[in-house]
N, C-alpha and C. Protein backbone atom coordinates (compact mmCIF):
# COMPACT_ATOMS: atom_id res chain seq x y z
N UNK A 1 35.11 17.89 -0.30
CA UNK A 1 35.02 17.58 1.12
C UNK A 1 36.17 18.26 1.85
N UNK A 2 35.81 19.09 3.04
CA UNK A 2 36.76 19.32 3.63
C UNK A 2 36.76 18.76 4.86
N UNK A 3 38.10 18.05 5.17
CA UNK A 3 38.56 17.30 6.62
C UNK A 3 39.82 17.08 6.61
N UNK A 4 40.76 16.28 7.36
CA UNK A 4 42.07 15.90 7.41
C UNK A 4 42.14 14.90 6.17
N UNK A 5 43.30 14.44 6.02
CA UNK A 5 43.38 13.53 5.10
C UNK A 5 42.82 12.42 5.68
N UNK A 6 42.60 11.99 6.95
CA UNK A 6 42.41 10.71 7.64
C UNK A 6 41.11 10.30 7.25
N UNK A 7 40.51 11.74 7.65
CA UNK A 7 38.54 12.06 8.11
C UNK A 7 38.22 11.46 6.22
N UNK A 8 38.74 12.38 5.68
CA UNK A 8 38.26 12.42 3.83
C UNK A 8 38.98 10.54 3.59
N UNK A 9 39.49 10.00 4.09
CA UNK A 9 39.75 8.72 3.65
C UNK A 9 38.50 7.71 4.16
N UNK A 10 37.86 8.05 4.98
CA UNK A 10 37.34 7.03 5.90
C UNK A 10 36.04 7.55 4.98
N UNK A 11 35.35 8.75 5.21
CA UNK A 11 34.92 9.00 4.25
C UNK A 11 34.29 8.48 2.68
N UNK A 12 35.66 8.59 2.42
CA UNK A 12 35.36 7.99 0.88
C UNK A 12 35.24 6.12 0.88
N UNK A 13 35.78 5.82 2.15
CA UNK A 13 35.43 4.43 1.71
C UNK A 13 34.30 4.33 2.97
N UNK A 14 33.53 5.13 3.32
CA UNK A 14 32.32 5.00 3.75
C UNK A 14 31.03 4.99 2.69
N UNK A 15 31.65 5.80 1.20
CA UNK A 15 30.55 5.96 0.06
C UNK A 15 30.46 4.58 -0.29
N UNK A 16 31.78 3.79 -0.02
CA UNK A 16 31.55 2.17 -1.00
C UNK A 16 31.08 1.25 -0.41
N UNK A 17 30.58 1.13 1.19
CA UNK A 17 29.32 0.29 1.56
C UNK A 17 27.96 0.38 0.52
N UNK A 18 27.26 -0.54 0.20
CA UNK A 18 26.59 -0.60 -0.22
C UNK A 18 24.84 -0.33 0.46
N UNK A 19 23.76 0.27 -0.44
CA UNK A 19 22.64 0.23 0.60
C UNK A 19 22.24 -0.65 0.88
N UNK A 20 21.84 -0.68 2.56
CA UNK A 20 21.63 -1.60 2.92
C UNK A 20 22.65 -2.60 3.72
N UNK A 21 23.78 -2.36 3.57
CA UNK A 21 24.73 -3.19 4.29
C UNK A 21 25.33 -2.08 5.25
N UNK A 22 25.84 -2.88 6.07
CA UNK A 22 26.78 -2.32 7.47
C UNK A 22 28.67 -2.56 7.32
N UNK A 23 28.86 -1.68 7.71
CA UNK A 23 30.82 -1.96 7.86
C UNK A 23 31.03 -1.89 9.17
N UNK A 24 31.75 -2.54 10.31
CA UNK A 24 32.02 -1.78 11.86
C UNK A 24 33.07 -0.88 11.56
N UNK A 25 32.90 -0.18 12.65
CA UNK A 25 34.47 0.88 12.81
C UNK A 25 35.63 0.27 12.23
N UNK A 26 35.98 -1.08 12.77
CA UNK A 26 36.70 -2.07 12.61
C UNK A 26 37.31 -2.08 11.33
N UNK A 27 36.15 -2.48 10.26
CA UNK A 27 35.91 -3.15 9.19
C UNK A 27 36.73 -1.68 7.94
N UNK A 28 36.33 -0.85 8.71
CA UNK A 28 36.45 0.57 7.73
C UNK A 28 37.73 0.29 8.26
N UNK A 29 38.75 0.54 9.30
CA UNK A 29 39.40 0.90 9.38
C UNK A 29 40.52 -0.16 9.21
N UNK A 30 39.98 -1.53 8.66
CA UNK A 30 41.27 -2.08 8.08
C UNK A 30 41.11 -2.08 6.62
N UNK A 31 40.37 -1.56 5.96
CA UNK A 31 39.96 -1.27 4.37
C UNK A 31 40.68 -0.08 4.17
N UNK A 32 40.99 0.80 5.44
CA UNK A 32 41.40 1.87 5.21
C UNK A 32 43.21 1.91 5.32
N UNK A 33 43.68 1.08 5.63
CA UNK A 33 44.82 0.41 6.03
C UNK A 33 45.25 0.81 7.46
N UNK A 34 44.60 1.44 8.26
CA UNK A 34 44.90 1.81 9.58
C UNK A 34 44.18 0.88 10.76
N UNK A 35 44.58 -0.42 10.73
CA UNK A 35 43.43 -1.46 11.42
C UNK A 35 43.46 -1.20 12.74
N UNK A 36 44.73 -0.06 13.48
CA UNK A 36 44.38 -0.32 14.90
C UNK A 36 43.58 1.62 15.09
N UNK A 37 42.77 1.96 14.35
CA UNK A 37 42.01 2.90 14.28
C UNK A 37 40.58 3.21 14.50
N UNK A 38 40.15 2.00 14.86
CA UNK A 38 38.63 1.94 14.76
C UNK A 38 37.47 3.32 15.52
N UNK A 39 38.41 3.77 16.65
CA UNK A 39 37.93 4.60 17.55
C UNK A 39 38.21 6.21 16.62
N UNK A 40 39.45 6.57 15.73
CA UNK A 40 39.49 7.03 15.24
C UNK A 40 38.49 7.16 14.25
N UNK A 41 37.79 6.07 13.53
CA UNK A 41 37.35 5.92 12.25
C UNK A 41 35.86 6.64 12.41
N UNK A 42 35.83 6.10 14.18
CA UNK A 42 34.17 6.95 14.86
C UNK A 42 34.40 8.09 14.77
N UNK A 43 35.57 8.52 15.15
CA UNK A 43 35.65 10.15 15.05
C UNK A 43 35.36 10.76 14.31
N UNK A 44 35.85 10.54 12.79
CA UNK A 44 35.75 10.91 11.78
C UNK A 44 34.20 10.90 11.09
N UNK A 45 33.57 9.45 11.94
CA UNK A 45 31.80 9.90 11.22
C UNK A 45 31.45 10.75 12.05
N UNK A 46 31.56 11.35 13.31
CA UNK A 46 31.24 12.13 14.05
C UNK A 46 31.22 13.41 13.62
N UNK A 47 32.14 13.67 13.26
CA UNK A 47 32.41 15.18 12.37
C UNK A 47 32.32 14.86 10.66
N UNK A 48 31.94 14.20 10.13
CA UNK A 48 31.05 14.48 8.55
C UNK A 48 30.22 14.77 8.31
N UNK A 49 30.17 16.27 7.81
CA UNK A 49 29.09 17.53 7.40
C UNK A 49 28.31 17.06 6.60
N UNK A 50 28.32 16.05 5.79
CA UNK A 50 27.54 14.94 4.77
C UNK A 50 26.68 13.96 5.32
N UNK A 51 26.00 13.53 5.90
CA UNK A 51 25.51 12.51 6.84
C UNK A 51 24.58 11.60 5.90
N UNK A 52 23.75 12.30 4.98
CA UNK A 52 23.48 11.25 4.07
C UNK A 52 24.11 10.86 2.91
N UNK A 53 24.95 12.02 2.39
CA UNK A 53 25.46 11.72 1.13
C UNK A 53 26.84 10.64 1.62
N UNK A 54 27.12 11.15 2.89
CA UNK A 54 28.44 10.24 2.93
C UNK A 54 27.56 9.70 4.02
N UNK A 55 27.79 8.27 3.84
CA UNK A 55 26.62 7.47 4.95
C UNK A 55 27.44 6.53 5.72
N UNK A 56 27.32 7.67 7.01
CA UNK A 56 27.99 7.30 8.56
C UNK A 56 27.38 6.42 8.84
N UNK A 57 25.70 6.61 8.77
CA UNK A 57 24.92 5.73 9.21
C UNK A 57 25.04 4.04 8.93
N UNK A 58 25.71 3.73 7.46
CA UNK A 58 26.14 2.11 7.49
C UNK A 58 26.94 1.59 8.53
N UNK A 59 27.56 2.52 9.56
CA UNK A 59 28.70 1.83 10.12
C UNK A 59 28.44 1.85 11.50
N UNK A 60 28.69 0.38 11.96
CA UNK A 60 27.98 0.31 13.58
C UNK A 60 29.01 -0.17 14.28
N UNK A 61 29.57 -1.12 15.37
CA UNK A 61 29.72 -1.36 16.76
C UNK A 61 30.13 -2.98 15.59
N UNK A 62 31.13 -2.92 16.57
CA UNK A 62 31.73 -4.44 15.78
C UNK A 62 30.78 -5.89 16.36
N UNK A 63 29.91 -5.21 17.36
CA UNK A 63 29.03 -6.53 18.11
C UNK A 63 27.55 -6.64 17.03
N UNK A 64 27.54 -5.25 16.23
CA UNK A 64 26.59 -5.12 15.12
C UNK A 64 25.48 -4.04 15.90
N UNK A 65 25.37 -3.74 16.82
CA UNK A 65 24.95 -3.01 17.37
C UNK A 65 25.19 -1.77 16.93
N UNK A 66 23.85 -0.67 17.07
CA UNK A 66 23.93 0.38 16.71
C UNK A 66 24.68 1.67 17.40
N UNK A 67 26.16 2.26 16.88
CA UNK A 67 26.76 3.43 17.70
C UNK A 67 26.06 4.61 17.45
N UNK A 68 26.75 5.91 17.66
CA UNK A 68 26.26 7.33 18.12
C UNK A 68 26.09 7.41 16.20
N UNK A 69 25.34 8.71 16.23
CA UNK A 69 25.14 9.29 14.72
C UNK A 69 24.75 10.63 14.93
N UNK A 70 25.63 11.46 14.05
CA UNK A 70 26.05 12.93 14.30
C UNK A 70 24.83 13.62 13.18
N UNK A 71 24.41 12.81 12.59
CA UNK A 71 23.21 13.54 11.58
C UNK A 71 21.98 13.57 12.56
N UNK A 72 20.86 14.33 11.92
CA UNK A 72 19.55 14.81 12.17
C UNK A 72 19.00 13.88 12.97
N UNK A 73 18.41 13.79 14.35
CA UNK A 73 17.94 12.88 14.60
C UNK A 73 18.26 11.22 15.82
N UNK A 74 19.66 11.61 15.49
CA UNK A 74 20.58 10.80 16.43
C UNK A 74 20.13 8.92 16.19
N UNK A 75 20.54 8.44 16.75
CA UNK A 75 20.50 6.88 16.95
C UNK A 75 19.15 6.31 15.97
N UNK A 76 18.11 7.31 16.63
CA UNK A 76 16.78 6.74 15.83
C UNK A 76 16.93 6.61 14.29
N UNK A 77 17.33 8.23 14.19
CA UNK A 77 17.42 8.02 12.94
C UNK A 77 18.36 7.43 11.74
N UNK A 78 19.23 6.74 12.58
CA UNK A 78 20.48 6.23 11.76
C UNK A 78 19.69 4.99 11.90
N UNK A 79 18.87 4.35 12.35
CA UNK A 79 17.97 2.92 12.21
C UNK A 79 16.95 2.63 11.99
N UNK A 80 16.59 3.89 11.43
CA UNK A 80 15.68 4.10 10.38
C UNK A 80 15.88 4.66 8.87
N UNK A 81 17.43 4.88 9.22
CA UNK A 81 18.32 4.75 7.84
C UNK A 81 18.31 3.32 7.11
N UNK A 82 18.92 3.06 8.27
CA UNK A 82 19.23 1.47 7.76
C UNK A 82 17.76 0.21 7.21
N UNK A 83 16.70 1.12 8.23
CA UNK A 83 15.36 -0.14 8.08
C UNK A 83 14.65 0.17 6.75
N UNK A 84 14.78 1.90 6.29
CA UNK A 84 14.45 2.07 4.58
C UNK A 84 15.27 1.16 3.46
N UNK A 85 17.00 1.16 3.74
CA UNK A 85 17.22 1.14 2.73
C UNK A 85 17.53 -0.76 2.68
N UNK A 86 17.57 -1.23 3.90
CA UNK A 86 17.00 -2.66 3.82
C UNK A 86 15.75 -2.94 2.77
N UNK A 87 15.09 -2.39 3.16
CA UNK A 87 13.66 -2.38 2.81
C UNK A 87 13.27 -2.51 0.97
N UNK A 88 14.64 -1.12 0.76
CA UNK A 88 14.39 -0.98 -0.78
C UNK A 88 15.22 -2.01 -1.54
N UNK A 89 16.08 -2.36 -0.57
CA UNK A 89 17.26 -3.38 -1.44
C UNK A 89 16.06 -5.09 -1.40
N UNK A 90 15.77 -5.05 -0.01
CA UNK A 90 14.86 -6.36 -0.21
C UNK A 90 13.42 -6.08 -1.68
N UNK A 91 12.55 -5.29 -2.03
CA UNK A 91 11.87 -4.84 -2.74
C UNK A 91 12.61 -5.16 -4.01
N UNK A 92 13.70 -4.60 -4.21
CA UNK A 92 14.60 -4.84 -5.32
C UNK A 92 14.80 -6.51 -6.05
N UNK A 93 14.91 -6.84 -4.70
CA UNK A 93 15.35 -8.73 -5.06
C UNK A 93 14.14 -9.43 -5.17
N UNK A 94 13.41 -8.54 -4.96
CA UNK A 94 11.82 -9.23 -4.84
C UNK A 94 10.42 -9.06 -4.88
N UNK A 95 10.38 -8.26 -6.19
CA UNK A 95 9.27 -6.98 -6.75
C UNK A 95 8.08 -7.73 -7.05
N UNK A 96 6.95 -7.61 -6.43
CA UNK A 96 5.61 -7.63 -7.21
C UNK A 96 5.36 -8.11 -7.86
């Protein structure tokens, strides 16, 4: 990955949300130890060249509401990120 050290931190603890769950800006950015960063932490999904592999898309608006998304597609498709992999995690807990 190339970014600042800040961008590649937020980053990597953007891989450890799980599918299906959400982190806010917030949430990342006191995991990240920089808690008064949250606006920063947007920045940083803003500019990640990875959009699915590193998944910006878990991370929303501390009201839970859905923010901006710099991958393919914009807003829609970051909530239709989220409504698949809901979908597969619920399927998972509760197969056929």
């Amino acid at each position: 990955m190339n970014g600042t050290d800040f961008q590649i931190k937020v980053w990597k603890e953007l891989m450890k949300i799980p599918h299906g769950e959400t982190r806010s800006y917030k949430e990342v950015a006191m995991a990240i130890g920089h808690p008064n960063s949250a606006r920063a932490v947007a920045n940083a999904c803003s500019s990640n060249p990875y959009p699915i592999n590193v998944p910006c898309h878990r991370v929303v608006k501390s009201d839970g509401s859905i923010g901006g998304y710099s991958g393919k597609g914009g807003i829609g498709e970051k909530r239709r990120l989220l409504a698949n992999e809901r979908a597969i995690q619920a399927n998972a807990q509760h197969p056929l």
